[in-house]
N, C-alpha and C. Protein backbone atom coordinates (compact mmCIF):
# COMPACT_ATOMS: atom_id res chain seq x y z
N UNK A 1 19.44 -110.77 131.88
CA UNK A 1 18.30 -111.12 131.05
C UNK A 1 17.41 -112.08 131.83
N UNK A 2 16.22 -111.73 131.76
CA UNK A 2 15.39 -112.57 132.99
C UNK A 2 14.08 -112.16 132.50
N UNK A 3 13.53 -112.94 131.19
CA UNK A 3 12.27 -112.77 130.51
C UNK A 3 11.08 -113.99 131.29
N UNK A 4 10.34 -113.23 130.66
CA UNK A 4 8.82 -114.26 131.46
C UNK A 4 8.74 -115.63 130.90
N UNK A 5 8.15 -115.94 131.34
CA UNK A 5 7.77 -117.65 130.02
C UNK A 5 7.52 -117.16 129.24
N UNK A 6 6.01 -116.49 128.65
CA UNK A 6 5.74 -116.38 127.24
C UNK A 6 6.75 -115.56 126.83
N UNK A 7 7.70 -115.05 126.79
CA UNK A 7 8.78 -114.58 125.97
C UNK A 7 9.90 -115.50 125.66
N UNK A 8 9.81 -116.68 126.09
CA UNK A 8 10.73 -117.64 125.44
C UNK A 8 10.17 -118.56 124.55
N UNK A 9 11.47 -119.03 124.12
CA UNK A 9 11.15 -119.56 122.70
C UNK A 9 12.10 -121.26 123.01
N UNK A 10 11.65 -122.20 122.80
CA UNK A 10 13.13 -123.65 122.75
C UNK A 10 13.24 -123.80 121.65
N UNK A 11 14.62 -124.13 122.13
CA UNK A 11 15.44 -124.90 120.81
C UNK A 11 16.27 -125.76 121.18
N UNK A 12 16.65 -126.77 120.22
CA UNK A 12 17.14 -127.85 120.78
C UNK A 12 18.54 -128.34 119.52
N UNK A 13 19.73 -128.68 120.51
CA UNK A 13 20.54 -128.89 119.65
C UNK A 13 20.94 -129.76 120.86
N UNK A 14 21.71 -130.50 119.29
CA UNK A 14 22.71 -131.63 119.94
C UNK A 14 24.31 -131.43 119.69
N UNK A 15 24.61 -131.73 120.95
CA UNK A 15 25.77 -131.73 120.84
C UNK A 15 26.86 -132.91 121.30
N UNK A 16 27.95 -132.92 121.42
CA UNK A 16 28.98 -134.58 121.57
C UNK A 16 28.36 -134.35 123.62
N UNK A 17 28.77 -135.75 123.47
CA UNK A 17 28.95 -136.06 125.05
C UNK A 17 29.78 -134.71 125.78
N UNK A 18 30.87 -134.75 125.14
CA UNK A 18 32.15 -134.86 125.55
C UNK A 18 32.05 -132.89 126.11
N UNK A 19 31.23 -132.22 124.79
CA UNK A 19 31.03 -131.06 125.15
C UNK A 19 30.04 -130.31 126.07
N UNK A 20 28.90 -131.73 126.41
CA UNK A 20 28.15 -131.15 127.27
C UNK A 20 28.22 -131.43 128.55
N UNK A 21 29.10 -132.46 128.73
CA UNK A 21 29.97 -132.34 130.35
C UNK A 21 30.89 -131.63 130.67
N UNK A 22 31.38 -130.63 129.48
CA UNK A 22 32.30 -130.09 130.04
C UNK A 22 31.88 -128.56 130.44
N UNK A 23 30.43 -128.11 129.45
CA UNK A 23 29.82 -126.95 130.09
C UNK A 23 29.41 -127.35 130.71
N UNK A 24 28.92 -127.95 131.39
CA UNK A 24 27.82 -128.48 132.51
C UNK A 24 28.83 -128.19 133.80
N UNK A 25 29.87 -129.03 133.80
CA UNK A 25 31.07 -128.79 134.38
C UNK A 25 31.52 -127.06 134.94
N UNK A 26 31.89 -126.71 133.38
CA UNK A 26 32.23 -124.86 133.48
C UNK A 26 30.87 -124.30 134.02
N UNK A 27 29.78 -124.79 133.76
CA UNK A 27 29.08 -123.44 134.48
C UNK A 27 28.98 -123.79 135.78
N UNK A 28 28.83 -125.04 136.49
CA UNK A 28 28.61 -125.09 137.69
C UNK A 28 30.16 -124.41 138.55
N UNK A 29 31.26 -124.87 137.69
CA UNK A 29 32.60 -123.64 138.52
C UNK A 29 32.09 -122.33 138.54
N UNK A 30 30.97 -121.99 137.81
CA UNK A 30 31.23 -120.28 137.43
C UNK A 30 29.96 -120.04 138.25
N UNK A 31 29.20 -121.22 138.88
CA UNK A 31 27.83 -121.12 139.51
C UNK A 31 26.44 -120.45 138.60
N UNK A 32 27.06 -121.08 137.32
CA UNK A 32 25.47 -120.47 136.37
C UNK A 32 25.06 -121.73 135.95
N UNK A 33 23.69 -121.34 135.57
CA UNK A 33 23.24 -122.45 134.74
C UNK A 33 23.65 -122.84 133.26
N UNK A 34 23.48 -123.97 132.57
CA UNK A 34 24.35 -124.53 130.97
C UNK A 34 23.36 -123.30 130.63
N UNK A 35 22.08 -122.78 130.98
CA UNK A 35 21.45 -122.18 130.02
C UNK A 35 21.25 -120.81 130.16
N UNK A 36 21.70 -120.20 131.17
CA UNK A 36 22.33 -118.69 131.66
C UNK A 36 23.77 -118.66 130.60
N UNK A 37 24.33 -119.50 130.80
CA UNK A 37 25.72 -119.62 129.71
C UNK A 37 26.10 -119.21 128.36
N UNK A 38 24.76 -120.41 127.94
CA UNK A 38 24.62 -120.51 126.83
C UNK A 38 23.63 -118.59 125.88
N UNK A 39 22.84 -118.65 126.75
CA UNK A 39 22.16 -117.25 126.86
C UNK A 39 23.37 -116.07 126.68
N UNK A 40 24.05 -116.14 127.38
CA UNK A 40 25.32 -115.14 127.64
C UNK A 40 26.02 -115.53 126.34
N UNK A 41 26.21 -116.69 125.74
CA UNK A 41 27.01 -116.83 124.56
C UNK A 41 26.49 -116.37 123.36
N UNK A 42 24.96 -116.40 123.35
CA UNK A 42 24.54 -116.23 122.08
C UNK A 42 24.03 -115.00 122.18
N UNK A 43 23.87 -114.06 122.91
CA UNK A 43 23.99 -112.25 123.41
C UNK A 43 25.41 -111.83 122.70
N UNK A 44 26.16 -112.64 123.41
CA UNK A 44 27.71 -112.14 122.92
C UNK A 44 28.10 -112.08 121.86
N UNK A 45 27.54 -113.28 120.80
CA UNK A 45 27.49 -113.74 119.25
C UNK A 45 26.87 -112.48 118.58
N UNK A 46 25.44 -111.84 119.34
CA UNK A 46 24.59 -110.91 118.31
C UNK A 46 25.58 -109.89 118.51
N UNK A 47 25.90 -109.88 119.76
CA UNK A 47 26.73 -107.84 119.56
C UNK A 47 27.52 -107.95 118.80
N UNK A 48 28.65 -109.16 118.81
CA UNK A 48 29.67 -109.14 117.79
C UNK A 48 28.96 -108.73 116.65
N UNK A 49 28.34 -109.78 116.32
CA UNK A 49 28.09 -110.10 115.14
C UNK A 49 27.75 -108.40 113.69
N UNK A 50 26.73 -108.05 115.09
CA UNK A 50 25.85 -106.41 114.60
C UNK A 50 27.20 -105.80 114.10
N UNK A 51 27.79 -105.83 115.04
CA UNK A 51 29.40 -104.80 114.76
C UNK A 51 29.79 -104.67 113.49
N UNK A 52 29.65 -106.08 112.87
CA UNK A 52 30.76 -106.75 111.96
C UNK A 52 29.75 -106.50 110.29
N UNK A 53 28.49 -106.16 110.85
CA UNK A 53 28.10 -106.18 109.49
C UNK A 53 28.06 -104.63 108.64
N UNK A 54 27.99 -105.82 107.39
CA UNK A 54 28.68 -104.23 106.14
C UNK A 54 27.58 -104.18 105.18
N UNK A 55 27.74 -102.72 105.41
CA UNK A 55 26.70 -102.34 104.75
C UNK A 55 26.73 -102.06 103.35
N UNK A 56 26.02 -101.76 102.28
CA UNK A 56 25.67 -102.17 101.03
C UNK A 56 26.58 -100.92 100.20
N UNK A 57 27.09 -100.02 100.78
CA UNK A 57 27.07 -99.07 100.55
C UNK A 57 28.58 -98.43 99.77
N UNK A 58 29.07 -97.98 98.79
CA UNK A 58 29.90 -98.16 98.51
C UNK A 58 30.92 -96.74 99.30
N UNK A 59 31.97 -96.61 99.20
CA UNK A 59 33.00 -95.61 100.33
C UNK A 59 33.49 -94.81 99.78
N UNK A 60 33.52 -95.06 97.89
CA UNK A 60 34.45 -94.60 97.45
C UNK A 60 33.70 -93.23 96.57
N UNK A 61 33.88 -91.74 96.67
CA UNK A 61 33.53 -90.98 96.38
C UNK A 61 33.12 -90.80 94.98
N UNK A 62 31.68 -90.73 94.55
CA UNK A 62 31.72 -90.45 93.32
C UNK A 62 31.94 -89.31 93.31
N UNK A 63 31.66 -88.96 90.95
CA UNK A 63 32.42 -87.65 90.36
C UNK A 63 32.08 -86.44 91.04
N UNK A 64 30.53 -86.01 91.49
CA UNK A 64 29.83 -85.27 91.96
C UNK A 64 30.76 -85.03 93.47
N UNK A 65 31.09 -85.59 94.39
CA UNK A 65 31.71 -86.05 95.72
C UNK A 65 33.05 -85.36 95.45
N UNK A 66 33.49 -86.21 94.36
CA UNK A 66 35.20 -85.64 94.45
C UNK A 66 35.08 -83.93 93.84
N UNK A 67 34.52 -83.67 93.16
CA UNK A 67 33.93 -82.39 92.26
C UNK A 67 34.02 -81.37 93.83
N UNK A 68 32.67 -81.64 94.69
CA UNK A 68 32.87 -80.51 95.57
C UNK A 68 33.82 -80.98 96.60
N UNK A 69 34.88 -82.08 96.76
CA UNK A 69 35.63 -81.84 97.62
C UNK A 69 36.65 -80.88 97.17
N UNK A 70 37.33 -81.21 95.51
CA UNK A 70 37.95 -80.37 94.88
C UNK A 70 37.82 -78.82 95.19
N UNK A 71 36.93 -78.13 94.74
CA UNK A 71 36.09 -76.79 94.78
C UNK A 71 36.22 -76.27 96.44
N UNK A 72 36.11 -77.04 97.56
CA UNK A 72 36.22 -77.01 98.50
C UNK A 72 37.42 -76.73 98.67
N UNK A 73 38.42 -77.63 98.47
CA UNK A 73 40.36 -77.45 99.30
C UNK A 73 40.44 -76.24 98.18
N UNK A 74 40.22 -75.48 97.16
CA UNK A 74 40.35 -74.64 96.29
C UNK A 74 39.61 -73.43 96.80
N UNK A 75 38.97 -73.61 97.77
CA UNK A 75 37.50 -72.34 98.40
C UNK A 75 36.86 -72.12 97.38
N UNK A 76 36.34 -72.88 96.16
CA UNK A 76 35.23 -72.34 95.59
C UNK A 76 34.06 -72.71 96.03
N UNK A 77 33.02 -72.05 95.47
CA UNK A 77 31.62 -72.21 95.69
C UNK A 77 31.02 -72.77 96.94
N UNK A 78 32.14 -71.96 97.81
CA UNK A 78 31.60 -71.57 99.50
C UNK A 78 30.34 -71.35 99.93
N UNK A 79 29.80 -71.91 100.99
CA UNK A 79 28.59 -70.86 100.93
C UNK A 79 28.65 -70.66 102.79
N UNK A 80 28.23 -69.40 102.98
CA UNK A 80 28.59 -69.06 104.13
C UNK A 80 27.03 -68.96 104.71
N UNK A 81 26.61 -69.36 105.80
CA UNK A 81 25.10 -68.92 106.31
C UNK A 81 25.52 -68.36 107.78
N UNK A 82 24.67 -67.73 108.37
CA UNK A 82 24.86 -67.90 110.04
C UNK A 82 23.87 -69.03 110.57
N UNK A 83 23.10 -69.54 110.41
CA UNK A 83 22.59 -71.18 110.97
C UNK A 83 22.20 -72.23 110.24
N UNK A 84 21.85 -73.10 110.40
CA UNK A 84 21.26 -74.66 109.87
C UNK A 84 20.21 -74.08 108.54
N UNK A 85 19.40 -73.23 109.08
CA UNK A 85 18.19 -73.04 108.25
C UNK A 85 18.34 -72.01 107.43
N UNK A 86 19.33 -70.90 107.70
CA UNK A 86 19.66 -70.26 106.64
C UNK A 86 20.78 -71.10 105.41
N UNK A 87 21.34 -71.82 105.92
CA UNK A 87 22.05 -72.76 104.92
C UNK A 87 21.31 -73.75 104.02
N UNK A 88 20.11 -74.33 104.90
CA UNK A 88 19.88 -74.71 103.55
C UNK A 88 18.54 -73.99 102.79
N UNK A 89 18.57 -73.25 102.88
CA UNK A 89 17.74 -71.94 102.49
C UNK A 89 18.32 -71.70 100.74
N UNK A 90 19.90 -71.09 101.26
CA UNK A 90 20.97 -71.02 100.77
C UNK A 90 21.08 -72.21 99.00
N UNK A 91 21.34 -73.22 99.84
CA UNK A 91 21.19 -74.68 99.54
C UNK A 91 19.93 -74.80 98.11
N UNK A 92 18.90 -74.64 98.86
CA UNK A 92 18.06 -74.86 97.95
C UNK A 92 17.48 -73.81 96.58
N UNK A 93 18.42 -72.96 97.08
CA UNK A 93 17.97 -72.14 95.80
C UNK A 93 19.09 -71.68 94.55
């Protein structure tokens, strides 16, 4: 990640003594900057994060849902097409 100036943004937090000598410390072992680091940490935070979110949506099959799965393991009201567009051709009428 290696944006221009006008694409950055500051922010400023505080943190203990104790923790900012010790990144200061870790990144210079790792030869990055506290703010290449910190960059890399809060990249790492969004991907997690995206992963983890749930969506609104509920999983559990309604009556309509369970209805044609039923009809389905039973082979009723099959419908057979030979492509995409003859199916829902099919479908819609």
């Amino acid at each position: 990640m290696n944006p221009k100036k006008n694409e950055l943004s500051r922010i400023v937090v505080d943190v203990p003594k104790i923790q900012h000598r010790r990144l200061k410390a870790m990144a210079a072992a790792r030869g990055k900057s506290m703010r290449i680091i910190i960059n890399e940490l809060i990249d790492d935070w969004i991907d997690e994060s995206d992963q983890k979110v749930d969506c609104n949506h509920s999983h559990t099959p309604n009556k309509e849902t369970l209805k044609a799965i039923s009809n389905i393991e039973k082979g009723k009201k099959l419908v057979q097409a030979k492509d995409i567009k003859d199916l829902f051709e099919k479908l819609e009428s």
